[in-house]
N, C-alpha and C. Protein backbone atom coordinates (compact mmCIF):
# COMPACT_ATOMS: atom_id res chain seq x y z
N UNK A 1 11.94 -28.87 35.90
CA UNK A 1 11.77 -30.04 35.04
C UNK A 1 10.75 -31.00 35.63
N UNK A 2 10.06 -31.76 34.97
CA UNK A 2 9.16 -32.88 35.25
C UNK A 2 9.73 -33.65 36.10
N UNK A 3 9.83 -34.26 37.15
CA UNK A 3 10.07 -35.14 37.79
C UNK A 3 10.01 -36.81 37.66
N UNK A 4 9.00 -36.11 36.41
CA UNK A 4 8.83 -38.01 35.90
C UNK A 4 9.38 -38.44 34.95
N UNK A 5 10.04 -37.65 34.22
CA UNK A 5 11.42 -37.66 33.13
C UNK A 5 12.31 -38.86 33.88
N UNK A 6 12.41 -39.94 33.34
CA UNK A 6 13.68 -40.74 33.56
C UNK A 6 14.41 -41.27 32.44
N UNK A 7 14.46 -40.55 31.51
CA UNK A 7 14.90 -40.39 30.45
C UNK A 7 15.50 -39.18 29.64
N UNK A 8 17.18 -38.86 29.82
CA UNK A 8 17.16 -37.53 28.82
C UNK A 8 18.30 -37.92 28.02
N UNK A 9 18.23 -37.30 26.72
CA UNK A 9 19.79 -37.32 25.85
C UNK A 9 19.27 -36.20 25.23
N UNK A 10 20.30 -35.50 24.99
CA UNK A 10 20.12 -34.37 24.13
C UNK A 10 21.64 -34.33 23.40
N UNK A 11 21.56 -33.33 22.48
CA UNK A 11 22.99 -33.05 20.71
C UNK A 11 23.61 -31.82 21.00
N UNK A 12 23.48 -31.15 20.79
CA UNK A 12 23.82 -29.61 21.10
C UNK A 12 23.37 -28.99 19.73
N UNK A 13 23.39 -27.81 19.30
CA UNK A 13 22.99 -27.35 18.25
C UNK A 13 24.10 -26.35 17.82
N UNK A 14 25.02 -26.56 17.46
CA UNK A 14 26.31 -26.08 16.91
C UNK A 14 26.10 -25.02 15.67
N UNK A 15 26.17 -23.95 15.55
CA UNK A 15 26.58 -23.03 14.39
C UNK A 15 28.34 -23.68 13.57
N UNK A 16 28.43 -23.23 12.62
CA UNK A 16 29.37 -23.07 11.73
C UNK A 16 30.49 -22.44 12.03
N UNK A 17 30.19 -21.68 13.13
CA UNK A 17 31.15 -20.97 13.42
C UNK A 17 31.71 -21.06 15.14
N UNK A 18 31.05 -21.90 15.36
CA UNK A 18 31.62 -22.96 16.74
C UNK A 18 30.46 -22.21 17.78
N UNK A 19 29.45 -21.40 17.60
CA UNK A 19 28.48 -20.72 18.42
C UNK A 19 27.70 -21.71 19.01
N UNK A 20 27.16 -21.87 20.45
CA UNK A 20 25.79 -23.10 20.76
C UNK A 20 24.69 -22.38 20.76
N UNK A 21 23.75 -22.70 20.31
CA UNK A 21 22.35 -22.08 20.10
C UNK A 21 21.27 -23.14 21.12
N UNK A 22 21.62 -24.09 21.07
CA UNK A 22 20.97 -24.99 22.27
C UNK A 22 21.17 -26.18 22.22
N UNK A 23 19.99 -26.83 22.34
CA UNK A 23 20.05 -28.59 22.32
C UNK A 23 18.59 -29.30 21.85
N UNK A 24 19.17 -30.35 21.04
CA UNK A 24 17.41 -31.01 20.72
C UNK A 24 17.98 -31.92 21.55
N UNK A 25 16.52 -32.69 22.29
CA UNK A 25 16.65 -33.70 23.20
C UNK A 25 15.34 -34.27 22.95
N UNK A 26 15.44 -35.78 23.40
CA UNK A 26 14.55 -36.72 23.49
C UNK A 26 14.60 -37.33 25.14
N UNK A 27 13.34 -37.31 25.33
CA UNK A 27 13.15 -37.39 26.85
C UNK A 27 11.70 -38.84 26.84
N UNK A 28 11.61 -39.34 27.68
CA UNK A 28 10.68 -40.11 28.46
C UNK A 28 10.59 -40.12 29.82
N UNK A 29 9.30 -41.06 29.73
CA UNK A 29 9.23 -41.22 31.29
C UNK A 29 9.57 -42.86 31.68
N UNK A 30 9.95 -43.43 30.76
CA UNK A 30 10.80 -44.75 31.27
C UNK A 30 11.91 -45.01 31.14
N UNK A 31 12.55 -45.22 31.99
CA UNK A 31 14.21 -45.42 32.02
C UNK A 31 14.83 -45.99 30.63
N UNK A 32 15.51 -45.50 29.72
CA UNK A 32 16.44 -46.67 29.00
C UNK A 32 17.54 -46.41 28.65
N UNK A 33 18.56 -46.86 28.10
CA UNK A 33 19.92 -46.77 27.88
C UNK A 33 19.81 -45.99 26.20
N UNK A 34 20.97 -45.63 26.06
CA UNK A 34 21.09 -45.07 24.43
C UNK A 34 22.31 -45.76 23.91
N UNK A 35 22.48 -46.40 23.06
CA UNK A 35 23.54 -47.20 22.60
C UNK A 35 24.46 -46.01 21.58
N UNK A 36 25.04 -46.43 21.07
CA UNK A 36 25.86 -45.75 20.02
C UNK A 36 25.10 -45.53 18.75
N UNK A 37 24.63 -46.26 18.22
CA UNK A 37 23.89 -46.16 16.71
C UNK A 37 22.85 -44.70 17.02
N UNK A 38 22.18 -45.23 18.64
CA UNK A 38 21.16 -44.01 18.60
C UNK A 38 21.21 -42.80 18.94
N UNK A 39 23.15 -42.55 19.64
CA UNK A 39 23.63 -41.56 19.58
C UNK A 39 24.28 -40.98 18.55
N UNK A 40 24.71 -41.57 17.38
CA UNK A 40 24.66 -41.23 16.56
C UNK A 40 24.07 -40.49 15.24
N UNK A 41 22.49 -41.35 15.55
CA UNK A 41 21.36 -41.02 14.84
C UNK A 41 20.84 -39.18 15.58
N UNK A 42 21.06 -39.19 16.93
CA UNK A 42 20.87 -37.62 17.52
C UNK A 42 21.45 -36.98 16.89
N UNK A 43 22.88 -36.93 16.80
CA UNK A 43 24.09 -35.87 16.41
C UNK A 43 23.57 -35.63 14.85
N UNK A 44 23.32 -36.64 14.17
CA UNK A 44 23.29 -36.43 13.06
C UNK A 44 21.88 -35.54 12.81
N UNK A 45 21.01 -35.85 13.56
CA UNK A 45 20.01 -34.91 13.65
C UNK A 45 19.74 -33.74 14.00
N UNK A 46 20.64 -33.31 14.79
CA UNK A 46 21.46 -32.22 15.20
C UNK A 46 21.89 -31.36 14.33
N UNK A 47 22.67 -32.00 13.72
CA UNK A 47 23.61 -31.39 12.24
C UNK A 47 22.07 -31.12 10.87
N UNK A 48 21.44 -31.77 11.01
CA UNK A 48 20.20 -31.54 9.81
C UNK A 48 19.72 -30.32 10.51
N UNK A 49 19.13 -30.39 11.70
CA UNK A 49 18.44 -29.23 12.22
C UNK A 49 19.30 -27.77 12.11
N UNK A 50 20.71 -27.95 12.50
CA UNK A 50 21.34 -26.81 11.95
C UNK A 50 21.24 -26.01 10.63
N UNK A 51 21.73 -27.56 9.65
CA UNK A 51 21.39 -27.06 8.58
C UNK A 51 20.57 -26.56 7.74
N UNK A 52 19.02 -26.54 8.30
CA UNK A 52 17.85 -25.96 7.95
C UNK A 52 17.84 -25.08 8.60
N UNK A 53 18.58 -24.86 9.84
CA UNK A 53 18.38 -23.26 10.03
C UNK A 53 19.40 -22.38 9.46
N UNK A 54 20.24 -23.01 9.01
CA UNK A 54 21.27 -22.00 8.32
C UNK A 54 20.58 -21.65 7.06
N UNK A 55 20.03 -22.74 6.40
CA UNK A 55 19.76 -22.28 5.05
C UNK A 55 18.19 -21.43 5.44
N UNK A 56 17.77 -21.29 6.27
CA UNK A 56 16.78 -20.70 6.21
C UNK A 56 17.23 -19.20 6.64
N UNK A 57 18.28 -19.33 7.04
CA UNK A 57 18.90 -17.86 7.68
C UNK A 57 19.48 -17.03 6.52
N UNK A 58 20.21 -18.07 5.57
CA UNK A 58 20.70 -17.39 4.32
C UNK A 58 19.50 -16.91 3.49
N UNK A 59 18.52 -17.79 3.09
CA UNK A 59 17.10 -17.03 2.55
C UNK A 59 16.57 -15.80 3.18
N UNK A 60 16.91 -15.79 4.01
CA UNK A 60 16.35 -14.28 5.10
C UNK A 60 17.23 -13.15 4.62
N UNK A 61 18.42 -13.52 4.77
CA UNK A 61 19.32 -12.45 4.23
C UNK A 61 19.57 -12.18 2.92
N UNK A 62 19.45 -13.24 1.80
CA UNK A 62 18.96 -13.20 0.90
C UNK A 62 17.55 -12.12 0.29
N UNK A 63 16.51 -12.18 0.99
CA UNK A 63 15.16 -11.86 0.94
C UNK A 63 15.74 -10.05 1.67
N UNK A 64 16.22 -10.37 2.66
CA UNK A 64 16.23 -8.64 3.28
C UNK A 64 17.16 -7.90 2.27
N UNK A 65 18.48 -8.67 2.02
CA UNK A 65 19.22 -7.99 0.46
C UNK A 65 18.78 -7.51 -0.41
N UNK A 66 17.67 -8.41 -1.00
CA UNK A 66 17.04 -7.93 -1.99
C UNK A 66 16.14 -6.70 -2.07
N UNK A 67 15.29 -6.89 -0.64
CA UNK A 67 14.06 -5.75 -0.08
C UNK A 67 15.00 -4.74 0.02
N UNK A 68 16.14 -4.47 0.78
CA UNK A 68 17.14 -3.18 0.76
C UNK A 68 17.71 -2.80 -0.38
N UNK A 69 17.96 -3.43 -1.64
CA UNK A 69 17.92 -3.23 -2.72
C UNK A 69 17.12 -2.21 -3.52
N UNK A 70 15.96 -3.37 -3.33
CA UNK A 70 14.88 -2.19 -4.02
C UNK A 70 14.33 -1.15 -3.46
N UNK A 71 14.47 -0.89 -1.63
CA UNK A 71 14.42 0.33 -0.95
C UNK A 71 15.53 1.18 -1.57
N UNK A 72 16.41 1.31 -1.52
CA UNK A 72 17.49 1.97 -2.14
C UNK A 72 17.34 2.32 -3.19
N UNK A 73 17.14 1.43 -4.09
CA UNK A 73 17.02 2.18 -5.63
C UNK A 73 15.80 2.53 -6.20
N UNK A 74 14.96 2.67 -4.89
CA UNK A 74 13.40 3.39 -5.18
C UNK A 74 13.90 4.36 -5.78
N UNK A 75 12.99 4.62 -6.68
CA UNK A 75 12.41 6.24 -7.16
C UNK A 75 11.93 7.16 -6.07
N UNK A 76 11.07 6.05 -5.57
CA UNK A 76 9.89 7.26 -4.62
C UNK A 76 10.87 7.43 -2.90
N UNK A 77 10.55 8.14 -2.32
CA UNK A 77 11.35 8.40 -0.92
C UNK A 77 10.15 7.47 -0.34
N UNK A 78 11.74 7.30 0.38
CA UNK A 78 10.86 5.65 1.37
C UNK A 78 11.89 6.14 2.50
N UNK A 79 10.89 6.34 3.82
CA UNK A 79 11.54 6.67 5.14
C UNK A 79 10.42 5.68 6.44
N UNK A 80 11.09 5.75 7.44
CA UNK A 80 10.44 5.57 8.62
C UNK A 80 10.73 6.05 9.58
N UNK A 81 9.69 6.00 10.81
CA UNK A 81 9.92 6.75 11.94
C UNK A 81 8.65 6.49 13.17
N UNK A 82 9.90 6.52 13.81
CA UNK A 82 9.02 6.02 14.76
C UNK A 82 8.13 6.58 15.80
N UNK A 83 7.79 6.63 16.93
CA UNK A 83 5.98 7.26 17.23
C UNK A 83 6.17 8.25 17.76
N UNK A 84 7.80 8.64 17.95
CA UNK A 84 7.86 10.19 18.56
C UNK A 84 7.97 11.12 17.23
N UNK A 85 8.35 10.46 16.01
CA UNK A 85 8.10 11.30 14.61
C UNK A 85 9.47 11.78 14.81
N UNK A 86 10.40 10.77 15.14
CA UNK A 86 11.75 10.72 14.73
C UNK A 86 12.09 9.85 13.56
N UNK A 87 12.77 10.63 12.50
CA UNK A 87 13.41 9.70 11.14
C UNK A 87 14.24 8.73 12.13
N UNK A 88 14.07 7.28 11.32
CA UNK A 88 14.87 6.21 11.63
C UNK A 88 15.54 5.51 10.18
N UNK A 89 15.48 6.06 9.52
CA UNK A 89 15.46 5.21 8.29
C UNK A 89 15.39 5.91 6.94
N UNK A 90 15.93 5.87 6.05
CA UNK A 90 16.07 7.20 4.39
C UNK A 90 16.63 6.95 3.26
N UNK A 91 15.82 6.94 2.39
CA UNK A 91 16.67 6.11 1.03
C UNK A 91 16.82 7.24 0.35
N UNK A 92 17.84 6.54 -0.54
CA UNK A 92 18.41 7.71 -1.96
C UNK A 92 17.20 8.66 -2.20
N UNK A 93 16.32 8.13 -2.78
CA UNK A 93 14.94 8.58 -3.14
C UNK A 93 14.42 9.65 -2.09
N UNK A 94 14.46 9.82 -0.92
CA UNK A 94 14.20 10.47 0.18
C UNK A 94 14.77 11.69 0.19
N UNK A 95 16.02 11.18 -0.29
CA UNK A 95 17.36 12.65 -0.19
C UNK A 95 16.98 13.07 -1.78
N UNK A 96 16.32 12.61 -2.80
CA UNK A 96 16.41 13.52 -4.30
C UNK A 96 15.46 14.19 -4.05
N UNK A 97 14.57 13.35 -3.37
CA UNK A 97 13.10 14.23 -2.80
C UNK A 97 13.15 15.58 -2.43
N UNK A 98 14.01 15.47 -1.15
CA UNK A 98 13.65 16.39 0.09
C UNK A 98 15.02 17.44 0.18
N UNK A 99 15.79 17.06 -0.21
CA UNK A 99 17.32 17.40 -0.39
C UNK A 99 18.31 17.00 1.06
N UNK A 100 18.14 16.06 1.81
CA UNK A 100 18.64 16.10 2.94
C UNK A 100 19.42 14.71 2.56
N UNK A 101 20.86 14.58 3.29
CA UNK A 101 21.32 13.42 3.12
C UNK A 101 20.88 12.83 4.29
N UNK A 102 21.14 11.25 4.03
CA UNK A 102 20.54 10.31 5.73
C UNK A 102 21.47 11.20 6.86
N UNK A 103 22.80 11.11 6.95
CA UNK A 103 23.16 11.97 7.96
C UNK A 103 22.88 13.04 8.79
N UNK A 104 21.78 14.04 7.88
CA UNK A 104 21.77 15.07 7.96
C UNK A 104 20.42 14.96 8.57
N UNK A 105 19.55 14.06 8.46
CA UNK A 105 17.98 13.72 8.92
C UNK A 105 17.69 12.46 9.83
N UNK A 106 18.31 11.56 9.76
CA UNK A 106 18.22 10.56 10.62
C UNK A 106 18.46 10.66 11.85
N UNK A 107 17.53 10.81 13.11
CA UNK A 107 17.85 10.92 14.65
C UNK A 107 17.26 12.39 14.58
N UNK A 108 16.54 13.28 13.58
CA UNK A 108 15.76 14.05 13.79
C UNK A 108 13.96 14.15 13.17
N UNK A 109 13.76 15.29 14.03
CA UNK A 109 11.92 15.31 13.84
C UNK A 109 11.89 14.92 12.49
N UNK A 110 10.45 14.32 12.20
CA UNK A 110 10.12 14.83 10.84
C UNK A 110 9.42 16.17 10.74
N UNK A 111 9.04 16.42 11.32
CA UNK A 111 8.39 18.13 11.27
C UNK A 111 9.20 18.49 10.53
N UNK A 112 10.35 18.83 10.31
CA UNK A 112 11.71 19.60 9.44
C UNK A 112 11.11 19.37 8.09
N UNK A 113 10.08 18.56 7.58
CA UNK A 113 9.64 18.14 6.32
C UNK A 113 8.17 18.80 5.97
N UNK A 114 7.18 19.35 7.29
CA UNK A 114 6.17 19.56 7.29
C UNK A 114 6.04 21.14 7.59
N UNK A 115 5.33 21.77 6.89
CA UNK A 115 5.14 22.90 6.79
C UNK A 115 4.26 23.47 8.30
N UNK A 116 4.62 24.38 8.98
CA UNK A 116 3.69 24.49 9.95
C UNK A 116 2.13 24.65 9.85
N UNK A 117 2.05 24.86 8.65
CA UNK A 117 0.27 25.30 9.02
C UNK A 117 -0.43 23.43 8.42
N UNK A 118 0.92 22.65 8.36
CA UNK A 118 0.13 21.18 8.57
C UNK A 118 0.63 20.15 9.24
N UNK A 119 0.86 20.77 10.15
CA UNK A 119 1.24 19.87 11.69
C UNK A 119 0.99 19.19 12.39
N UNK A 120 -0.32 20.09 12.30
CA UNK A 120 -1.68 18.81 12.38
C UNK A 120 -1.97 17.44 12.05
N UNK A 121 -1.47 17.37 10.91
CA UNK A 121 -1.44 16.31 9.96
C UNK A 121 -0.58 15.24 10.65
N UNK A 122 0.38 15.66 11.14
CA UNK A 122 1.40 14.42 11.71
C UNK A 122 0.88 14.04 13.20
N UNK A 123 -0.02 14.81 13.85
CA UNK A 123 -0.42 14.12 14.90
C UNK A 123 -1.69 13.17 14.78
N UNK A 124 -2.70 13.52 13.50
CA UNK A 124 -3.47 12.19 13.00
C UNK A 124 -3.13 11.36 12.78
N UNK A 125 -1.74 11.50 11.76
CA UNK A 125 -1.44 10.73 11.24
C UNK A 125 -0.73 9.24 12.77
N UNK A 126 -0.34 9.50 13.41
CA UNK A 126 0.24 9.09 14.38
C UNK A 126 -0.63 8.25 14.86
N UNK A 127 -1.82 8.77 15.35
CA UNK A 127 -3.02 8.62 16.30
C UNK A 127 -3.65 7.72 15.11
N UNK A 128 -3.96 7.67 13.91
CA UNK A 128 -4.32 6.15 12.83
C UNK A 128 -2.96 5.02 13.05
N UNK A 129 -1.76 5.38 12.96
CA UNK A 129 -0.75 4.27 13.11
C UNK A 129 -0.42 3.46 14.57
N UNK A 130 -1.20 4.47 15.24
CA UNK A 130 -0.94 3.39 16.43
C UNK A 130 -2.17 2.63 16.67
N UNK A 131 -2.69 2.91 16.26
CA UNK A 131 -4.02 1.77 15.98
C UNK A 131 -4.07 1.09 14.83
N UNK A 132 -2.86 1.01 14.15
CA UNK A 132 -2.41 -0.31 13.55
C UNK A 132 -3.48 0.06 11.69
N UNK A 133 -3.42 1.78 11.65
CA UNK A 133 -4.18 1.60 10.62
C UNK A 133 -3.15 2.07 9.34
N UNK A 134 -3.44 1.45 8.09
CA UNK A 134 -2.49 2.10 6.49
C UNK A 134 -3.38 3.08 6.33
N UNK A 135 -2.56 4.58 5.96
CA UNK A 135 -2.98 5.41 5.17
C UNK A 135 -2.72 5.53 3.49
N UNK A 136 -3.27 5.45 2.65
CA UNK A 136 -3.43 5.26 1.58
C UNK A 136 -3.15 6.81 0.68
N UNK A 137 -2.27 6.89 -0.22
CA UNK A 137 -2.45 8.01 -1.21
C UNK A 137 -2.96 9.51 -0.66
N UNK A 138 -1.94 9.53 0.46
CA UNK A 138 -2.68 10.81 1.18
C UNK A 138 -2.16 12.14 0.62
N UNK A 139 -2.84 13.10 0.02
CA UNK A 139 -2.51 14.21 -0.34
C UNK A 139 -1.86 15.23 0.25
N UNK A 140 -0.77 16.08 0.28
CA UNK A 140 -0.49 16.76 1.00
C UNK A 140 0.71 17.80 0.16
N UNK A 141 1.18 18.56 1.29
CA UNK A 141 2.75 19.22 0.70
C UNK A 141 3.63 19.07 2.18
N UNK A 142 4.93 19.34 1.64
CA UNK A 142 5.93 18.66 2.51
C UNK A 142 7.29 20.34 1.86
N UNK A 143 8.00 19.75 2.91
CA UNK A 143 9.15 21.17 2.49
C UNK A 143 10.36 20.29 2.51
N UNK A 144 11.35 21.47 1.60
CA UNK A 144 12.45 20.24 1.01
C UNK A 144 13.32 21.09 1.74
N UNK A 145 14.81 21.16 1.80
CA UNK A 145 15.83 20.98 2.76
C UNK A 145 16.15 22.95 1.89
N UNK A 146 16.02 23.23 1.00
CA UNK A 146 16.31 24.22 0.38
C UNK A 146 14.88 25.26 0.58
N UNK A 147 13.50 24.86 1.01
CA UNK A 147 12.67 25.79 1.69
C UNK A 147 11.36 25.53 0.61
N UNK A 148 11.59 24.59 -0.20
CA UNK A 148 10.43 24.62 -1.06
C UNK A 148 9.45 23.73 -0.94
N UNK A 149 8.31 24.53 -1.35
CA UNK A 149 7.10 23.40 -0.85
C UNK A 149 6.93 22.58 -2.43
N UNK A 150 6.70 21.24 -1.86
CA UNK A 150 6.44 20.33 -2.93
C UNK A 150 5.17 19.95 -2.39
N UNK A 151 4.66 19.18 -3.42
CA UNK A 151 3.05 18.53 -3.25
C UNK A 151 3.68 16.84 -3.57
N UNK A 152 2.93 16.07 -2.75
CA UNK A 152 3.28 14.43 -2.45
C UNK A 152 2.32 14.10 -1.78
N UNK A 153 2.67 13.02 -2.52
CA UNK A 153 1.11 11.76 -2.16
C UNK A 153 1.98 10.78 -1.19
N UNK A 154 1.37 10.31 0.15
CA UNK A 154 1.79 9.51 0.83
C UNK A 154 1.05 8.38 1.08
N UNK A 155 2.07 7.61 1.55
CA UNK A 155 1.30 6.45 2.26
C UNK A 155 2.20 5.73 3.19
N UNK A 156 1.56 5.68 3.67
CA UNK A 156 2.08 5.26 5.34
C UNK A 156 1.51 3.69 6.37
N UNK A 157 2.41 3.18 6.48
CA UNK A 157 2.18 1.69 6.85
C UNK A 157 2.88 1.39 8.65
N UNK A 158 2.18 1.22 9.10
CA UNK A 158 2.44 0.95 10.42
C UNK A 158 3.64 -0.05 10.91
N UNK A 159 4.34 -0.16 11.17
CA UNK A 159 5.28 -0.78 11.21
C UNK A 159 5.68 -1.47 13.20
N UNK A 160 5.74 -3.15 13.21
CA UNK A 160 5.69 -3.73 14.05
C UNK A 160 7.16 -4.66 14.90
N UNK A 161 7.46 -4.61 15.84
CA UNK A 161 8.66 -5.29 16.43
C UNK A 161 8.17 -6.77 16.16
N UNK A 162 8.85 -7.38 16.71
CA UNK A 162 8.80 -9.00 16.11
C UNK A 162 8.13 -9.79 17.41
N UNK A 163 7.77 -8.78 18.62
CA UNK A 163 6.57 -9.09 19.28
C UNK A 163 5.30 -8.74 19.62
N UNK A 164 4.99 -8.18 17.97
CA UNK A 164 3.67 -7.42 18.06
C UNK A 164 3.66 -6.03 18.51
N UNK A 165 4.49 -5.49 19.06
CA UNK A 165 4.68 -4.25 19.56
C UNK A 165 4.81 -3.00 18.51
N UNK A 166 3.82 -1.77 18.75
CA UNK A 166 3.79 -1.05 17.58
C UNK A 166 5.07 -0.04 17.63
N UNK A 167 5.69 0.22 16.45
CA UNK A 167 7.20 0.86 16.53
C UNK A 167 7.12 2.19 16.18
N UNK A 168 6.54 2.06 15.34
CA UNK A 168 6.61 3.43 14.38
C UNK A 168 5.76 2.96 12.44
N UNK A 169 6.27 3.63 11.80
CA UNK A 169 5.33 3.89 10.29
C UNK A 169 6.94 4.28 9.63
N UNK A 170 6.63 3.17 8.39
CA UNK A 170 7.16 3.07 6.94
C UNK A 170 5.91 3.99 6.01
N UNK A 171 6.82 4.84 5.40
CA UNK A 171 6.45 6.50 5.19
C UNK A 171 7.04 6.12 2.52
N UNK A 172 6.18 5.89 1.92
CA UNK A 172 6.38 6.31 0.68
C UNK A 172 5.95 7.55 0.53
N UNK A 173 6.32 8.18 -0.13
CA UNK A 173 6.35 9.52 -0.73
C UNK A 173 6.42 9.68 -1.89
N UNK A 174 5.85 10.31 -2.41
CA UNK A 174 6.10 10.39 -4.22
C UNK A 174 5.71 11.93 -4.51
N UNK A 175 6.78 12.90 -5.59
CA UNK A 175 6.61 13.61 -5.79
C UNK A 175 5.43 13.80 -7.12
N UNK A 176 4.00 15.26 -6.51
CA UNK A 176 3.27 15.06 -7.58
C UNK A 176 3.09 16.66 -7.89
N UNK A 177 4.13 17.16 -7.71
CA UNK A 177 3.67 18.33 -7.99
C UNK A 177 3.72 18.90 -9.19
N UNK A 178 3.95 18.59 -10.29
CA UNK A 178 3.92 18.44 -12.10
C UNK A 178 2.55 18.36 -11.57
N UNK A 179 2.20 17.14 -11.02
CA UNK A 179 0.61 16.43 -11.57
C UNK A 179 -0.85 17.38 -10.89
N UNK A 180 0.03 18.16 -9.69
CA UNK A 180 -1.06 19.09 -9.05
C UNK A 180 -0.90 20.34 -9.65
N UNK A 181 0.42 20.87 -10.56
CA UNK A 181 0.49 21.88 -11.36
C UNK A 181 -0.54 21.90 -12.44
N UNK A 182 -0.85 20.47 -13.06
CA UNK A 182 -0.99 20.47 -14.31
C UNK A 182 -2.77 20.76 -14.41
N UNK A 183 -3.12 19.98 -12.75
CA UNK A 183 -4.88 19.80 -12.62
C UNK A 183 -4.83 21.55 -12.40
N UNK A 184 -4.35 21.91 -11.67
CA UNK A 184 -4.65 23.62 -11.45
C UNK A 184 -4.65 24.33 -12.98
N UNK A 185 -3.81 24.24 -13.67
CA UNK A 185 -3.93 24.48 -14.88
C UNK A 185 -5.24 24.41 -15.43
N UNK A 186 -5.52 23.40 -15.47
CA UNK A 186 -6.99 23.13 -16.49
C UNK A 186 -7.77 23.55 -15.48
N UNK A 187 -7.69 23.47 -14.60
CA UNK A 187 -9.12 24.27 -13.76
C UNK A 187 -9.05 25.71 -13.89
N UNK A 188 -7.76 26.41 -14.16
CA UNK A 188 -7.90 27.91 -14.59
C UNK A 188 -8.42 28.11 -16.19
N UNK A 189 -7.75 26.88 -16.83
CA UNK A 189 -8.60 27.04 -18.22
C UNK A 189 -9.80 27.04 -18.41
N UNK A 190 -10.11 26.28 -17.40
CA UNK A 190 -11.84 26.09 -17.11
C UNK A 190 -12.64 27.06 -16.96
N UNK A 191 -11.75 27.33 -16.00
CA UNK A 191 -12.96 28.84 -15.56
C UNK A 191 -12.76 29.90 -16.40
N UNK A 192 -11.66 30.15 -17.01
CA UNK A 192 -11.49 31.16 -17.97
C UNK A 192 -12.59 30.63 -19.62
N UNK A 193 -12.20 29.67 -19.52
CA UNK A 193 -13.30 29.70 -20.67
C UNK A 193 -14.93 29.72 -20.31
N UNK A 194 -15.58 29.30 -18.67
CA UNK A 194 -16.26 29.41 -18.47
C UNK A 194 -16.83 30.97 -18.69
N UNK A 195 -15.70 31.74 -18.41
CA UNK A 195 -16.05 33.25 -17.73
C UNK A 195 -16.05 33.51 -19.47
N UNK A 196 -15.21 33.14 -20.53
CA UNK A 196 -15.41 33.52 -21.95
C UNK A 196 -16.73 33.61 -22.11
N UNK A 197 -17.15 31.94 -21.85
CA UNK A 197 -18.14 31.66 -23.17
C UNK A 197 -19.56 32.51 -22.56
N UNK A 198 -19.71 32.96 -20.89
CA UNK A 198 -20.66 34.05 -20.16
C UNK A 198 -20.67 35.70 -21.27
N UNK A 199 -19.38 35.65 -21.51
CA UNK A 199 -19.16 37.20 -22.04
C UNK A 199 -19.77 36.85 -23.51
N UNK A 200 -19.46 35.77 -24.20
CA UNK A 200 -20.07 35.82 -25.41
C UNK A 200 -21.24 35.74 -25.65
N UNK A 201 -22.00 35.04 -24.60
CA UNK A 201 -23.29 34.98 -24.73
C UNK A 201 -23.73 35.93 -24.29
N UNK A 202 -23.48 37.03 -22.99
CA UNK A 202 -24.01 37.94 -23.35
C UNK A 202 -23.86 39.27 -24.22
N UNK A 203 -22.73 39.11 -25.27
CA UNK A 203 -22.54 39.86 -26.09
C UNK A 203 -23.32 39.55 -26.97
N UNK A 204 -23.89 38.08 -27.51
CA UNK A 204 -24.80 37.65 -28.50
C UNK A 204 -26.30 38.37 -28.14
N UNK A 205 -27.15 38.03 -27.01
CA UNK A 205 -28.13 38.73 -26.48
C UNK A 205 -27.91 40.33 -26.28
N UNK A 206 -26.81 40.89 -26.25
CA UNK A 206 -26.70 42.55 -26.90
C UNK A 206 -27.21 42.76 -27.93
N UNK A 207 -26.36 41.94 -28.82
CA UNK A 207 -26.40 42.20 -30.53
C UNK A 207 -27.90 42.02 -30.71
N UNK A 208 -28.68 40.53 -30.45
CA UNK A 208 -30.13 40.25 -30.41
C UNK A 208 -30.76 41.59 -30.38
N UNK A 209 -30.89 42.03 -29.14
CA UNK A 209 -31.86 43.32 -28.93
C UNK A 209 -32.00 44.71 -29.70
């Protein structure tokens, strides 16, 4: 402490539930007395400061309720994991996805999701998140708990401790494999009519000659 402090009073900072969290204090460096009115005026300031942190604590939990809410009743699989590419984290959406319940995946690899010949993929992917980068709409296929390969678009967000410290990656997923069925489709129509309309024309230049 300062040595030139000749002045301290401090309140305590009381929770609701009889917990001490600390003390606000008013300090100088010239001696003076504190009467009653202005110990009063502390405590009571005391009690305000609590009460803005309570209500700011209920908005938090409020706000995280809600965010776990709508993680949960995603559509799309929403997982995380952290930099050894251990699941930490798995919503409903995750398990309609992939077929795995949280029990059954949480505290293991994600590899169990990645096909070996793209394995690869999860050590880039790693090596962008720890350098603090989002991957955007990344194309890929993934394997579901029953052996089937699906096609999913990802995106992947780096995810931070509350002292800057990098943790791991918040992982969306969305199933697109209708939508990569449907482009393969027309690209076989494509070429099949390409390869048609070759045969007709040179059946027309037959007939010509």
């Amino acid at each position: 402490p300062d040595a030139g402090i000749r002045f301290y009073a401090g309140a305590p900072l009381i929770t609701a539930d009889g917990h001490a969290l600390g003390t606000i204090c008013v300090a100088d460096r010239v001696p003076r007395q504190i009467d009653d009115a202005q110990r009063a005026a502390l405590l009571a300031l005391g009690r305000q400061v609590m009460a803005q942190l309570e209500l700011r604590r209920r908005f938090a939990d409020m706000a995280g309720s809600r965010l776990a809410a709508i993680v949960e009743s995603s559509n799309d699989a929403i997982l995380a994991k952290d930099l050894n590419s251990i699941v930490t984290d798995w919503n409903e959406g995750a398990e309609r996805l992939f077929g795995y319940k949280a029990h059954e995946i949480v505290g293991s690899s994600i590899l169990a999701l990645i096909p070996p010949s793209h394995r690869d993929e999860e050590v880039a992917v790693l090596r962008r998140i720890r350098r603090g980068e989002r991957i955007d709409n990344f194309t890929t296929t993934r394997l579901t708990r029953d052996g089937r390969t699906i096609d999913v678009s990802i995106t992947a967000s780096p995810v931070k401790s509350p002292d800057g410290q990098m943790i791991g990656a918040s992982i969306i997923a969305r199933d697109i494999t209708a939508q990569i069925a449907h482009e393969r489709e027309l690209e076989r129509v494509s070429r099949l009519h390409a390869a048609l309309t070759e045969v007709n024309q040179a059946i027309v230049m037959t007939g010509s000659s």
